[in-house]
N, C-alpha and C. Protein backbone atom coordinates (compact mmCIF):
# COMPACT_ATOMS: atom_id res chain seq x y z
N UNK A 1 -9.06 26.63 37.80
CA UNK A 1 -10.17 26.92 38.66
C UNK A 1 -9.67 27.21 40.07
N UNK A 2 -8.70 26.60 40.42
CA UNK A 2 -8.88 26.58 42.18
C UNK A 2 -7.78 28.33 42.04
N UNK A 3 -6.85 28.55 41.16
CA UNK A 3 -6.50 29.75 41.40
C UNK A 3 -7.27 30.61 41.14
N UNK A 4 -8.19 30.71 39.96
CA UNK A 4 -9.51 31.45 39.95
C UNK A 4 -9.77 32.10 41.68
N UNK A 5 -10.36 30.76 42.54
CA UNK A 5 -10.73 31.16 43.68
C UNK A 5 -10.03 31.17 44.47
N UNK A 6 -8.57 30.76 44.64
CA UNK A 6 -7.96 31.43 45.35
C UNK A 6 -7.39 32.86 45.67
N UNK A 7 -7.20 33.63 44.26
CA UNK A 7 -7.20 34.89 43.59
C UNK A 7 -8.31 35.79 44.01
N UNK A 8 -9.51 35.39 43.91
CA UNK A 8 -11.00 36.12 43.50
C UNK A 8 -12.07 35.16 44.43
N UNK A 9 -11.68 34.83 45.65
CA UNK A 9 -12.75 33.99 46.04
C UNK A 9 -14.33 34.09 46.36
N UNK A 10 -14.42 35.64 46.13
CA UNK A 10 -15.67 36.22 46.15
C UNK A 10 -16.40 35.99 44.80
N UNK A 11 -15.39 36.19 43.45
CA UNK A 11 -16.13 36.20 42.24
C UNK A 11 -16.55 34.89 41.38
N UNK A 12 -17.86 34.83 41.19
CA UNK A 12 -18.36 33.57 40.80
C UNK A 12 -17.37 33.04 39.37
N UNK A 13 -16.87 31.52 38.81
CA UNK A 13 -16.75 31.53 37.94
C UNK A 13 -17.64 32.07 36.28
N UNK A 14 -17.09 32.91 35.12
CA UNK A 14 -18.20 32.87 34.70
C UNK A 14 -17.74 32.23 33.41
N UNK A 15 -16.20 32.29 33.04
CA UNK A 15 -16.05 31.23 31.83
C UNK A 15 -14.46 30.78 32.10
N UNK A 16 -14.48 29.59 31.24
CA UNK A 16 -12.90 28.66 31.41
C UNK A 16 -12.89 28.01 30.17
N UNK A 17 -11.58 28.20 29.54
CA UNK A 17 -11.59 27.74 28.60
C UNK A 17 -10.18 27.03 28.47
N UNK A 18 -10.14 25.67 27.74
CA UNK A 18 -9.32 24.79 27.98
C UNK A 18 -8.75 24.45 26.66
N UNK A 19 -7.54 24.75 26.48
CA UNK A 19 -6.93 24.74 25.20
C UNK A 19 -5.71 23.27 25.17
N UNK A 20 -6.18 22.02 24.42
CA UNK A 20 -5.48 21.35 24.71
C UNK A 20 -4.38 20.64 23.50
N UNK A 21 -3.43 19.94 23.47
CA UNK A 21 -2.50 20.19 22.68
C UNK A 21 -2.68 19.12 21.26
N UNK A 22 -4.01 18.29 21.33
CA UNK A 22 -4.20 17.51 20.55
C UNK A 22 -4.37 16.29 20.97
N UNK A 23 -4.95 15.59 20.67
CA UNK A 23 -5.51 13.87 20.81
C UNK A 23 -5.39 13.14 19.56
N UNK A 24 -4.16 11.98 19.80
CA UNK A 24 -4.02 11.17 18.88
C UNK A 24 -4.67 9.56 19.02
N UNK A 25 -5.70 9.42 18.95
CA UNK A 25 -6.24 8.13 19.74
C UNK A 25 -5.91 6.86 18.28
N UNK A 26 -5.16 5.64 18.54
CA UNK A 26 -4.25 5.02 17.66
C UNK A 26 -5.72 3.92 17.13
N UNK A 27 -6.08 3.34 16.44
CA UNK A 27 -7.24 2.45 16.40
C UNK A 27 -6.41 1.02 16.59
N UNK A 28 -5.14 1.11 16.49
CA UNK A 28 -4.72 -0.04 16.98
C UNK A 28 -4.20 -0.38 18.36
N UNK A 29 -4.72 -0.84 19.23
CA UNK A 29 -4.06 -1.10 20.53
C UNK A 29 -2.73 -1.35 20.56
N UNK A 30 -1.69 -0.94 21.44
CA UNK A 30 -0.40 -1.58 21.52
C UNK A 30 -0.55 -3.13 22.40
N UNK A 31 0.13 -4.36 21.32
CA UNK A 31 0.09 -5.02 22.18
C UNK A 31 1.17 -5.51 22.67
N UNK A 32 2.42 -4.58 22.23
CA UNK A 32 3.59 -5.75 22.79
C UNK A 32 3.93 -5.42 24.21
N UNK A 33 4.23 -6.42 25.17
CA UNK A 33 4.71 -6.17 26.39
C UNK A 33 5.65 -5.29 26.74
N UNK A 34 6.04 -4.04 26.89
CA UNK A 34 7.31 -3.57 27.06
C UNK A 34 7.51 -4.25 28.57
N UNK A 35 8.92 -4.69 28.22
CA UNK A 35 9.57 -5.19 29.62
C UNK A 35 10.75 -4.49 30.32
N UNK A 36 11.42 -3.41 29.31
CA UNK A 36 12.68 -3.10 29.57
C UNK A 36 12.45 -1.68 30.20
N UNK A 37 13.18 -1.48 30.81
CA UNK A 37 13.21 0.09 31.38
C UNK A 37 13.16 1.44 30.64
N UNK A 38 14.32 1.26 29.49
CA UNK A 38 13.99 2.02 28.54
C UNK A 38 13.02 2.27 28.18
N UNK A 39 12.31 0.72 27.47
CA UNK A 39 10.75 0.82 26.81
C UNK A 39 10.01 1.85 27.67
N UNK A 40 9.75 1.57 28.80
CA UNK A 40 8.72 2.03 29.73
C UNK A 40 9.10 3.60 30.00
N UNK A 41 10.51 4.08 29.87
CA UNK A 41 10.56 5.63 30.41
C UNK A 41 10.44 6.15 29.13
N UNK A 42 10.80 5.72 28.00
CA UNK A 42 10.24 6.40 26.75
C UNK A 42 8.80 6.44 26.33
N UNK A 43 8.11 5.87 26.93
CA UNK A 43 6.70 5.94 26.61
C UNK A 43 6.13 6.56 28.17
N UNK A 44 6.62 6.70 29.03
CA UNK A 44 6.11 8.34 29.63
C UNK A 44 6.37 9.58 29.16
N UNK A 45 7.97 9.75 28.67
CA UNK A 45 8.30 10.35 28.82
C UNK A 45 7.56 11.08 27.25
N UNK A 46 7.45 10.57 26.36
CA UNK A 46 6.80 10.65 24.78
C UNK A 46 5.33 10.57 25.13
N UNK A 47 4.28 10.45 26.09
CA UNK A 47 3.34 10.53 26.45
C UNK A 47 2.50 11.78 26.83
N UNK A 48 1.58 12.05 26.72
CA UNK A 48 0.69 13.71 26.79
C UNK A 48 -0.16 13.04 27.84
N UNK A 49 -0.51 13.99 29.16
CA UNK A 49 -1.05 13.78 30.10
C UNK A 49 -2.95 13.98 29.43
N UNK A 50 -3.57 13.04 30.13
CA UNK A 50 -4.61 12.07 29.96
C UNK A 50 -5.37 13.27 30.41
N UNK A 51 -6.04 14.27 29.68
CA UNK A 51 -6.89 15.24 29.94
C UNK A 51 -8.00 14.87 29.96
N UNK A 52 -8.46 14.34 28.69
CA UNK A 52 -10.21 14.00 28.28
C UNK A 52 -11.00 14.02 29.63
N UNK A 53 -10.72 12.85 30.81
CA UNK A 53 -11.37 12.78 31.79
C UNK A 53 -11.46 13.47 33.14
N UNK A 54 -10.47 14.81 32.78
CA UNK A 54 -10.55 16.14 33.50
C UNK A 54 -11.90 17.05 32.55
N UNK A 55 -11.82 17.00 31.47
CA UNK A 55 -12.92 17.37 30.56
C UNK A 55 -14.20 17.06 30.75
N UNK A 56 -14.56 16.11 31.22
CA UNK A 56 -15.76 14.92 30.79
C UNK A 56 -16.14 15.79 32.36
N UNK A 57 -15.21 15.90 33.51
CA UNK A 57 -16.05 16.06 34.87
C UNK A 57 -16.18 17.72 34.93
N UNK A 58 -15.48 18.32 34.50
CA UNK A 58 -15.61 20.06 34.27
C UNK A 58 -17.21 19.73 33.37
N UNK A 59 -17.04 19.30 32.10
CA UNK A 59 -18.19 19.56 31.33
C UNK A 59 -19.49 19.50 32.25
N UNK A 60 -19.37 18.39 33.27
CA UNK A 60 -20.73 17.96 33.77
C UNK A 60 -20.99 18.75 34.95
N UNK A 61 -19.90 19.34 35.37
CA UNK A 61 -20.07 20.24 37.05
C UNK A 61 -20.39 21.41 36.42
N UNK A 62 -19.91 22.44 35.44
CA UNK A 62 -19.98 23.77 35.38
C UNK A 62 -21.14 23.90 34.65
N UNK A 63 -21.71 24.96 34.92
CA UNK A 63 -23.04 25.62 33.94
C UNK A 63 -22.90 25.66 32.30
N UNK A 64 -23.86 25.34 32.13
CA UNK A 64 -24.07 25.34 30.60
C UNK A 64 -23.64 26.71 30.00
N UNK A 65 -22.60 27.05 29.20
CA UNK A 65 -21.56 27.91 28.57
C UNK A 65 -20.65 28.80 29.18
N UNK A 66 -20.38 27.93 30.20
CA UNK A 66 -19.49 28.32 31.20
C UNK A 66 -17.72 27.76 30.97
N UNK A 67 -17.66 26.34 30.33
CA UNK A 67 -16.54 25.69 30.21
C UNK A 67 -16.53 25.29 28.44
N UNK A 68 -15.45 26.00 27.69
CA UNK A 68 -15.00 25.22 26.24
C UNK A 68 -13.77 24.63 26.34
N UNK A 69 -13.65 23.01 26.16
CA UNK A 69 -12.70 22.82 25.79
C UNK A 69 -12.09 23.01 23.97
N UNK A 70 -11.10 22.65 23.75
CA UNK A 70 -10.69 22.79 22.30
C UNK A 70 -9.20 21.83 22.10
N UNK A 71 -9.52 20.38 21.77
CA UNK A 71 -8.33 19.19 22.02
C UNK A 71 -8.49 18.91 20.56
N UNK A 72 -8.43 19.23 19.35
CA UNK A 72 -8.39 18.87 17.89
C UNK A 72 -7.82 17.16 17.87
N UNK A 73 -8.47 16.53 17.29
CA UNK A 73 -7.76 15.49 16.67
C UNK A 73 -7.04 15.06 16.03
N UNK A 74 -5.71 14.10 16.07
CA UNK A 74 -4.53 14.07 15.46
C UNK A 74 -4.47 13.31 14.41
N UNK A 75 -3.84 13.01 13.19
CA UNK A 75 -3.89 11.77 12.30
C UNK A 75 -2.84 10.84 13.01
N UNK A 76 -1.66 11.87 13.31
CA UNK A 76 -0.68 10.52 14.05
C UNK A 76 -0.41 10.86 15.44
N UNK A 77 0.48 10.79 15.76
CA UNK A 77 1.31 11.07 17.09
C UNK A 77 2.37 11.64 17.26
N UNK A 78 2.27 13.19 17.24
CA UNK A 78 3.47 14.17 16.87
C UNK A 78 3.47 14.75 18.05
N UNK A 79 5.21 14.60 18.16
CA UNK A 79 5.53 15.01 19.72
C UNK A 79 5.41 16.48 19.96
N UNK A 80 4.84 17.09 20.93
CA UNK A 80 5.10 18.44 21.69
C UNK A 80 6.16 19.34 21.03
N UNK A 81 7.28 18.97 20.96
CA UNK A 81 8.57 19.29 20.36
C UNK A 81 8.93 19.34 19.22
N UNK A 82 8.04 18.73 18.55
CA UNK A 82 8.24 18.40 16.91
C UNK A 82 8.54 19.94 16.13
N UNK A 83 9.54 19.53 15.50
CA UNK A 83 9.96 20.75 14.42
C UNK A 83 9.69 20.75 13.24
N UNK A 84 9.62 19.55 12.52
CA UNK A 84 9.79 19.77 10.77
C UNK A 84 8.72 20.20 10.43
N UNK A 85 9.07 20.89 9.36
CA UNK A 85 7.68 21.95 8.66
C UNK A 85 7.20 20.79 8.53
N UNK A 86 7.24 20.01 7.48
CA UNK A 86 5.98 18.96 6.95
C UNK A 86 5.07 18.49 8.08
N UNK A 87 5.41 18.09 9.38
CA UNK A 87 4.64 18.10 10.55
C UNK A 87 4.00 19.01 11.10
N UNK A 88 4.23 20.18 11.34
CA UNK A 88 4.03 21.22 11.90
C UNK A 88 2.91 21.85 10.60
N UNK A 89 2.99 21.38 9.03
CA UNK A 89 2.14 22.22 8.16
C UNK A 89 0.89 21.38 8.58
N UNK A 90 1.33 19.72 9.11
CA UNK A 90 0.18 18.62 9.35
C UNK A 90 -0.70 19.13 9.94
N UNK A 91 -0.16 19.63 11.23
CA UNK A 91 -0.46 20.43 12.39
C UNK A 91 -1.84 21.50 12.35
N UNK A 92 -0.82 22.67 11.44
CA UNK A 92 -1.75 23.56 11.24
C UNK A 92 -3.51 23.48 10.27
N UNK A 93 -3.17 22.40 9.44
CA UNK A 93 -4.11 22.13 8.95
C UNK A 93 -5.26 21.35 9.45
N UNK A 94 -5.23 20.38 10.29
CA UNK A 94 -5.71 19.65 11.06
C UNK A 94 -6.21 20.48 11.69
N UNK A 95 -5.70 21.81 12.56
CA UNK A 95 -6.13 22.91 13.47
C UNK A 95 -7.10 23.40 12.94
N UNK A 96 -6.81 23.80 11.52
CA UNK A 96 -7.92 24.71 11.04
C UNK A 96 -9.31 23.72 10.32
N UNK A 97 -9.21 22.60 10.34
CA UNK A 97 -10.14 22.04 10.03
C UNK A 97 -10.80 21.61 10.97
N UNK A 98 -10.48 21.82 12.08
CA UNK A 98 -11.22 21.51 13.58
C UNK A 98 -11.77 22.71 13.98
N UNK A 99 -10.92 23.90 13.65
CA UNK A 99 -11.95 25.60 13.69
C UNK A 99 -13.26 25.37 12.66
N UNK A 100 -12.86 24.70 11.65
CA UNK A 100 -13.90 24.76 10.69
C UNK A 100 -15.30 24.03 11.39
N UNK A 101 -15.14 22.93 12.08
CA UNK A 101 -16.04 22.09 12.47
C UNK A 101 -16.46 22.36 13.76
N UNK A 102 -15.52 23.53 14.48
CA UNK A 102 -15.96 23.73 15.78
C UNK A 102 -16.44 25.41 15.87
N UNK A 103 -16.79 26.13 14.50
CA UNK A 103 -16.77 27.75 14.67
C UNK A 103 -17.95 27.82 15.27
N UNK A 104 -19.00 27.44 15.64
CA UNK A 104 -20.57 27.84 16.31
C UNK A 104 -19.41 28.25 18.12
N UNK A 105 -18.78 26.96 18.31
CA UNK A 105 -18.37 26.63 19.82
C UNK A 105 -17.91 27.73 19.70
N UNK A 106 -16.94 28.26 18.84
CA UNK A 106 -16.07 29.31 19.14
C UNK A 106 -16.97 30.64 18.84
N UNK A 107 -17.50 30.76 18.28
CA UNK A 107 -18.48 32.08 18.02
C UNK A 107 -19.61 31.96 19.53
N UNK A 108 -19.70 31.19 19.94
CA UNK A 108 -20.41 31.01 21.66
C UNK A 108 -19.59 31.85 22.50
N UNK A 109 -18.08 30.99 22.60
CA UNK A 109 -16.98 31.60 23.25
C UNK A 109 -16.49 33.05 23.23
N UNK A 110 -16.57 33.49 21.57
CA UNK A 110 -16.88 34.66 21.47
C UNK A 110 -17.10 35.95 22.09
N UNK A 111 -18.94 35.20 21.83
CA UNK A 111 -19.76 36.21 22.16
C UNK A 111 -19.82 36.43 23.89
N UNK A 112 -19.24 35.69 24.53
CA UNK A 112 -19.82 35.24 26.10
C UNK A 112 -18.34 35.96 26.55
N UNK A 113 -17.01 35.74 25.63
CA UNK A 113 -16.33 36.71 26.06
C UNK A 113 -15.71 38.28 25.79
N UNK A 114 -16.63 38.40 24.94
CA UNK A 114 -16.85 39.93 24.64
C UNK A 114 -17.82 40.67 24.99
N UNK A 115 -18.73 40.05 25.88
CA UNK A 115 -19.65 40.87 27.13
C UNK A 115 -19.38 41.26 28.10
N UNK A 116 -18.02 40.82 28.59
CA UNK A 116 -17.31 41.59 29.78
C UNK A 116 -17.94 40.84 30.64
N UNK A 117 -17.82 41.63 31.77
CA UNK A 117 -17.76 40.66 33.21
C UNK A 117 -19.35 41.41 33.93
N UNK A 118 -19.59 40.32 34.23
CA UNK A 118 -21.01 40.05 34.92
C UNK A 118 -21.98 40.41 33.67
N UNK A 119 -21.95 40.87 32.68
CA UNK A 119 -22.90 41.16 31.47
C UNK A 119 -23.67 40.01 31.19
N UNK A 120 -23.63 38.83 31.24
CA UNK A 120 -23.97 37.62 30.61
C UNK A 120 -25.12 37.38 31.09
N UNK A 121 -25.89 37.94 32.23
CA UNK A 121 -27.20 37.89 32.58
C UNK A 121 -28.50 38.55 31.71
N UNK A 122 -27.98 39.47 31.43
CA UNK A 122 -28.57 40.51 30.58
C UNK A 122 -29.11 40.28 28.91
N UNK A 123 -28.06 39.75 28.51
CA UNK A 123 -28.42 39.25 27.06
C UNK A 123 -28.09 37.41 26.75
């Protein structure tokens, strides 16, 4: 957004769309203390920056079909980097079963971006 208007500061936003790399939310809390240094830089460093609640305040500021996010849900916790097919087939399937459950959002997205620019008043 802010390069949006730094770029174009005359032109109103009219869509943003937020493509995010997956959400693995664990149902078990971690409870052991990490105390050691290691512990603690491996779990930043193996960590995905905390989007949802950049989401939650876009959703509520921008106009109604103005902002899609798209953060699919994970079964486990597969790193950014991950290579092996069997993960990566995890991956893709999970993806497409989240297209499956999210095609209205994306057929919105669509249509709102295949009207071109400033059109969206009109129809």
């Amino acid at each position: 957004m802010h390069e949006c208007k730094c770029l174009r500061p005359d032109v109103p936003l009219e869509c943003l769309m937020s493509l995010g790399p997956g959400r693995y939310e664990s149902d078990v809390k971690n409870i052991v203390a990490y105390t050691s240094l290691k512990a603690k830089l491996s779990k930043v460093i193996n960590s995905r920056p905390d989007t949802e609640e950049v989401h939650i305040m876009l959703d509520g500021l921008l106009p109604p079909d103005t902002y899609f996010r798209f953060n699919p849900g994970l079964r486990e916790n597969i790193p950014l980097d991950e290579s092996q097919n069997e993960k990566l087939n995890q991956l893709q399937l999970e993806g497409l079963k989240y297209k499956e459950t999210n095609e209205e959002k994306l057929k919105k997205l669509a249509k709102i971006l295949s009207q071109g620019k400033n059109n969206s008043a009109e129809n």
